[in-house]
N, C-alpha and C. Protein backbone atom coordinates (compact mmCIF):
# COMPACT_ATOMS: atom_id res chain seq x y z
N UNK A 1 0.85 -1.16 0.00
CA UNK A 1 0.00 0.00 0.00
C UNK A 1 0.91 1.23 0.00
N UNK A 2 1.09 2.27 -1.35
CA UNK A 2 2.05 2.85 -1.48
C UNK A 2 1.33 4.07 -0.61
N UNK A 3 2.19 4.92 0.26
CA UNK A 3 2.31 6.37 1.00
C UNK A 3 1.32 5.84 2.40
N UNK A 4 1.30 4.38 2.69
CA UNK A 4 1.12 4.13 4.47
C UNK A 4 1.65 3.58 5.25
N UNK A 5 1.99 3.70 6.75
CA UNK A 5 2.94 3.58 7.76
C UNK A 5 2.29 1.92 8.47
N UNK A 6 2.26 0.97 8.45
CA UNK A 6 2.30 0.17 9.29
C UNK A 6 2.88 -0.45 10.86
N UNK A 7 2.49 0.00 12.03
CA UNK A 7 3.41 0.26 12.85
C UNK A 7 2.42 -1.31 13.67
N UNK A 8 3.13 -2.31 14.04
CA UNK A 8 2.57 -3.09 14.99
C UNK A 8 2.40 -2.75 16.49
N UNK A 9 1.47 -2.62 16.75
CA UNK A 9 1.21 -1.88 18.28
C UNK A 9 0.90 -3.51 19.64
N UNK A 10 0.04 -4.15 18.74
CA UNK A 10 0.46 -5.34 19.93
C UNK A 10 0.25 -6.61 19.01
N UNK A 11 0.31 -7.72 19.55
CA UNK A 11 0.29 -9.22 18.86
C UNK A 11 -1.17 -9.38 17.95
N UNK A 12 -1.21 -9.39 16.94
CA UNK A 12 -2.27 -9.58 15.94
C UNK A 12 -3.13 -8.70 16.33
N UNK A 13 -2.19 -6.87 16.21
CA UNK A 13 -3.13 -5.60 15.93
C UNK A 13 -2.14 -5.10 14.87
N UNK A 14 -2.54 -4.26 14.10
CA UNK A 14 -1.92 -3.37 13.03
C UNK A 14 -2.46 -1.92 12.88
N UNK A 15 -1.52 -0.94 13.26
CA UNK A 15 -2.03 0.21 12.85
C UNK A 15 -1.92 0.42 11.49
N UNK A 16 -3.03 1.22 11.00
CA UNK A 16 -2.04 1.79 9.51
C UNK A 16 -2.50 3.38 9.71
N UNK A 17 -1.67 3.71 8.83
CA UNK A 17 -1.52 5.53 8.80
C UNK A 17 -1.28 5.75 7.40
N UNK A 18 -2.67 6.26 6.82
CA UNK A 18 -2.76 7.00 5.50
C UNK A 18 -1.99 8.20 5.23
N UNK A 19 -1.00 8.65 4.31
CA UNK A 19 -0.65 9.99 4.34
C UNK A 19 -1.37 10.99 3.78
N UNK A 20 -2.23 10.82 3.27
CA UNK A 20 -3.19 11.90 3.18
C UNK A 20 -4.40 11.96 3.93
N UNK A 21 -5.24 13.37 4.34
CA UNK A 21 -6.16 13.51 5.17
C UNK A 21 -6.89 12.89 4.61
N UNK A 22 -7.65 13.21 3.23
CA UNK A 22 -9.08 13.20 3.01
C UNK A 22 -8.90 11.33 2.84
N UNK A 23 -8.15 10.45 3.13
CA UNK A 23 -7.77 9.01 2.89
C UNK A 23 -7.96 8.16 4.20
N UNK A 24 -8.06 8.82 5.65
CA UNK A 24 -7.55 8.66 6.83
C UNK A 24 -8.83 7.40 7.32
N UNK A 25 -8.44 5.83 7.77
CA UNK A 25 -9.76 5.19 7.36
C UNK A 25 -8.95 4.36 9.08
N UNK A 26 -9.66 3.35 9.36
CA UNK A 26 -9.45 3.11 10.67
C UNK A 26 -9.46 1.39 9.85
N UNK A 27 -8.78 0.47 10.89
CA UNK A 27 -8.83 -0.77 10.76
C UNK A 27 -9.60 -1.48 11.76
N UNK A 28 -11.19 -2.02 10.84
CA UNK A 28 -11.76 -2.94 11.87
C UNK A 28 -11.89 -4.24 11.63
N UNK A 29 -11.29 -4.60 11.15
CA UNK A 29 -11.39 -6.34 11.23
C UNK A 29 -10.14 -6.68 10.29
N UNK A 30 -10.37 -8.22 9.98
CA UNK A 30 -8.99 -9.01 9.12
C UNK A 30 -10.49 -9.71 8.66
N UNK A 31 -10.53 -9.88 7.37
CA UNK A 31 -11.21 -10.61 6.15
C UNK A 31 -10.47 -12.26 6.60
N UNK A 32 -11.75 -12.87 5.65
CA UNK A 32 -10.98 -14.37 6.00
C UNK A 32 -9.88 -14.58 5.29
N UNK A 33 -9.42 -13.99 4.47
CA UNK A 33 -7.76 -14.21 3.76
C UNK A 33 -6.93 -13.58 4.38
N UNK A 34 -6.68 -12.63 5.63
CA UNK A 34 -6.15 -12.00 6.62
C UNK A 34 -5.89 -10.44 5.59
N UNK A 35 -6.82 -10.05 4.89
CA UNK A 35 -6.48 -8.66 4.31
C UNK A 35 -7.10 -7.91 5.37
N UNK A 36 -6.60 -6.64 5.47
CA UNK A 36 -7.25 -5.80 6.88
C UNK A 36 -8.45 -4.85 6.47
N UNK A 37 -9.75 -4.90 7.00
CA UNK A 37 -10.97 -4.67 6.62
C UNK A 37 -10.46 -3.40 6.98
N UNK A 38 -10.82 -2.00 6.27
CA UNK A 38 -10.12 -0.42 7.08
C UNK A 38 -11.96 -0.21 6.15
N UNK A 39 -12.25 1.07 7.15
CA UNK A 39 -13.49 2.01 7.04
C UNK A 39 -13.04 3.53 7.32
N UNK A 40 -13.84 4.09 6.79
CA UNK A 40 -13.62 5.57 6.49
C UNK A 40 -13.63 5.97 8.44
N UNK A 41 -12.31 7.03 8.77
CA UNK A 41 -12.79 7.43 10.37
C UNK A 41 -13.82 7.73 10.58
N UNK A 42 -14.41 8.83 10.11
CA UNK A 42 -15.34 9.64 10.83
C UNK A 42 -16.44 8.69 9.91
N UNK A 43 -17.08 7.79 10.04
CA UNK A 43 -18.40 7.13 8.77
C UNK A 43 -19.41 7.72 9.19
N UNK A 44 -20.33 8.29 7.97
CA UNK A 44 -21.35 9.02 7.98
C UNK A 44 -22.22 8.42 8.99
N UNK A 45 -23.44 8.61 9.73
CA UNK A 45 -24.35 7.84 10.39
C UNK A 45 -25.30 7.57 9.57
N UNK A 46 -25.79 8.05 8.62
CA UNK A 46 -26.56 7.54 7.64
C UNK A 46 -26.35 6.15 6.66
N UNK A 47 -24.67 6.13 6.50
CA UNK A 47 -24.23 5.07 6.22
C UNK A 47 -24.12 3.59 6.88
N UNK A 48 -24.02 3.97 7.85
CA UNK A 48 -24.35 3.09 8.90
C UNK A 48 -25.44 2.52 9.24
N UNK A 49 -26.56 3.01 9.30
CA UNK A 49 -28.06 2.56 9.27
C UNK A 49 -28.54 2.22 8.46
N UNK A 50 -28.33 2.59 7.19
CA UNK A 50 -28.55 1.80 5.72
C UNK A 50 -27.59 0.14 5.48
N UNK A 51 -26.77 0.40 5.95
CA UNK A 51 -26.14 -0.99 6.34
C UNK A 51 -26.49 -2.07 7.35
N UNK A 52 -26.70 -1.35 8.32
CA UNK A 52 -27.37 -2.36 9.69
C UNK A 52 -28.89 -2.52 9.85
N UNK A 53 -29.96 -2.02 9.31
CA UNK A 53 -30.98 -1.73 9.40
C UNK A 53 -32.30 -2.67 9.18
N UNK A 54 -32.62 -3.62 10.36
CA UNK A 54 -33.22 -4.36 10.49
C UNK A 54 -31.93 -5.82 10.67
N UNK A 55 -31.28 -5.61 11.23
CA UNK A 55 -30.53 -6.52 11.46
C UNK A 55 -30.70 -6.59 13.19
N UNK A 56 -29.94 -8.33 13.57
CA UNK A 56 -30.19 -8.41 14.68
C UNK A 56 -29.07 -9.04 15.49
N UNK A 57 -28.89 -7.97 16.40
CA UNK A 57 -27.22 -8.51 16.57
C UNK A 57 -26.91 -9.52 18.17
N UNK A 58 -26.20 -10.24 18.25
CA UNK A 58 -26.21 -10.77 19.32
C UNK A 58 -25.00 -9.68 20.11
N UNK A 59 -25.01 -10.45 21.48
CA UNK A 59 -24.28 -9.97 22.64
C UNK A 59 -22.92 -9.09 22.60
N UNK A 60 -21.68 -9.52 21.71
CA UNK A 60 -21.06 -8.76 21.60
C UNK A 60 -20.91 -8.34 20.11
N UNK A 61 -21.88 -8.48 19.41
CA UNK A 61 -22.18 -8.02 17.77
C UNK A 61 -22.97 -6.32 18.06
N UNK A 62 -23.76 -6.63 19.11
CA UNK A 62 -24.45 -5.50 19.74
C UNK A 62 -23.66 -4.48 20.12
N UNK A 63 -22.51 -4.77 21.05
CA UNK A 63 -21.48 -3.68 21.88
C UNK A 63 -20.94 -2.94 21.09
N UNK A 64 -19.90 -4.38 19.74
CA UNK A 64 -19.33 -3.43 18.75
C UNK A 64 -20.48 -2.53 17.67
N UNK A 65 -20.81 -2.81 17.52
CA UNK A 65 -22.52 -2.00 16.74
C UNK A 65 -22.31 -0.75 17.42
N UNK A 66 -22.92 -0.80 18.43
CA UNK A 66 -23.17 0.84 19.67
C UNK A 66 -21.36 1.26 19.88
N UNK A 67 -20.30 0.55 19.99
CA UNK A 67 -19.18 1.53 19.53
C UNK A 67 -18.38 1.91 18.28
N UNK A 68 -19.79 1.22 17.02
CA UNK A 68 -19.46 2.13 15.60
C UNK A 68 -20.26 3.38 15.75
N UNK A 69 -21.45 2.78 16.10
CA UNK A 69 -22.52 4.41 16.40
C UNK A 69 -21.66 5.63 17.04
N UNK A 70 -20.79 5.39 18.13
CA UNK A 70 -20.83 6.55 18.86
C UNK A 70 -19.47 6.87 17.98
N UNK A 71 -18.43 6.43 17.10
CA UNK A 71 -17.32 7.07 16.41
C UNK A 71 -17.76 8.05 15.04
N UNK A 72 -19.23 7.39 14.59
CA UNK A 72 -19.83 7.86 13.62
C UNK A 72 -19.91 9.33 13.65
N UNK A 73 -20.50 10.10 12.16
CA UNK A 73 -20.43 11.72 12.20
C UNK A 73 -22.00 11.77 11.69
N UNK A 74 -22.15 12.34 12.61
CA UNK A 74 -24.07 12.94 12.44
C UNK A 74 -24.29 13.36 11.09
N UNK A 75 -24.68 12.76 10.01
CA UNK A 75 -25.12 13.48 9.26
C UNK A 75 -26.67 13.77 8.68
N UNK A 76 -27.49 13.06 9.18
CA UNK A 76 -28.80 13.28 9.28
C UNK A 76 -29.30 14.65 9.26
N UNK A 77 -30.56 14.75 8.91
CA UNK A 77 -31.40 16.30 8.78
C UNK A 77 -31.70 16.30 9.84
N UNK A 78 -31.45 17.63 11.18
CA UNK A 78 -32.49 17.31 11.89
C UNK A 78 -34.14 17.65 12.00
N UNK A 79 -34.53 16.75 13.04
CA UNK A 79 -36.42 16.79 13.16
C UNK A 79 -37.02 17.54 13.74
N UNK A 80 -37.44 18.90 12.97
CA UNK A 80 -37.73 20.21 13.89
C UNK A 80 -39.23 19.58 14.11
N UNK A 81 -39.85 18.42 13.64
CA UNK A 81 -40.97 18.23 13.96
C UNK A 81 -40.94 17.90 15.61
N UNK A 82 -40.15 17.28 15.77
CA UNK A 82 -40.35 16.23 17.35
C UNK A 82 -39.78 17.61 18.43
N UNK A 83 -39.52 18.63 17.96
CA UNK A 83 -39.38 19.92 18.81
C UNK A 83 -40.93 20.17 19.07
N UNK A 84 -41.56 20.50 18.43
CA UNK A 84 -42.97 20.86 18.55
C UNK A 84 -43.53 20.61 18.83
């Protein structure tokens, strides 16, 4: 992967470091061929719910779920209706 830093931080973790901003993606998993699954940092929240949406997650499918939600970036309209 030409212009990124691979730095091993502990036993079967891998950082990587994009050199450009608008490129900057986080590593969450290893694929079953051990390629490293990377997602955009900040992932839209809209993207996210269109992906998970009506799905049903067990016990710790659930935890990691609710700590993609909270890294996510709000991008939704908000509902000036539910003000009113």
């Amino acid at each position: 992967m030409a212009g990124a830093t691979m730095i091993k931080v502990k036993e079967n973790a891998v950082k990587v470091t994009l050199t450009r901003a608008e490129n900057r993606r986080l590593v969450c998993g290893r694929g079953a061929d051990g390629a490293l699954v990377l997602m955009p940092e900040r992932e839209p929240l809209s993207d996210v719910i269109a992906e998970t949406e009506g799905q049903v997650f067990e016990d710790d499918e659930f935890i990691a779920h609710l700590e993609r939600v909270a890294r996510v970036e709000d991008d939704l309209p908000s509902d000036d209706s539910a003000r009113r």
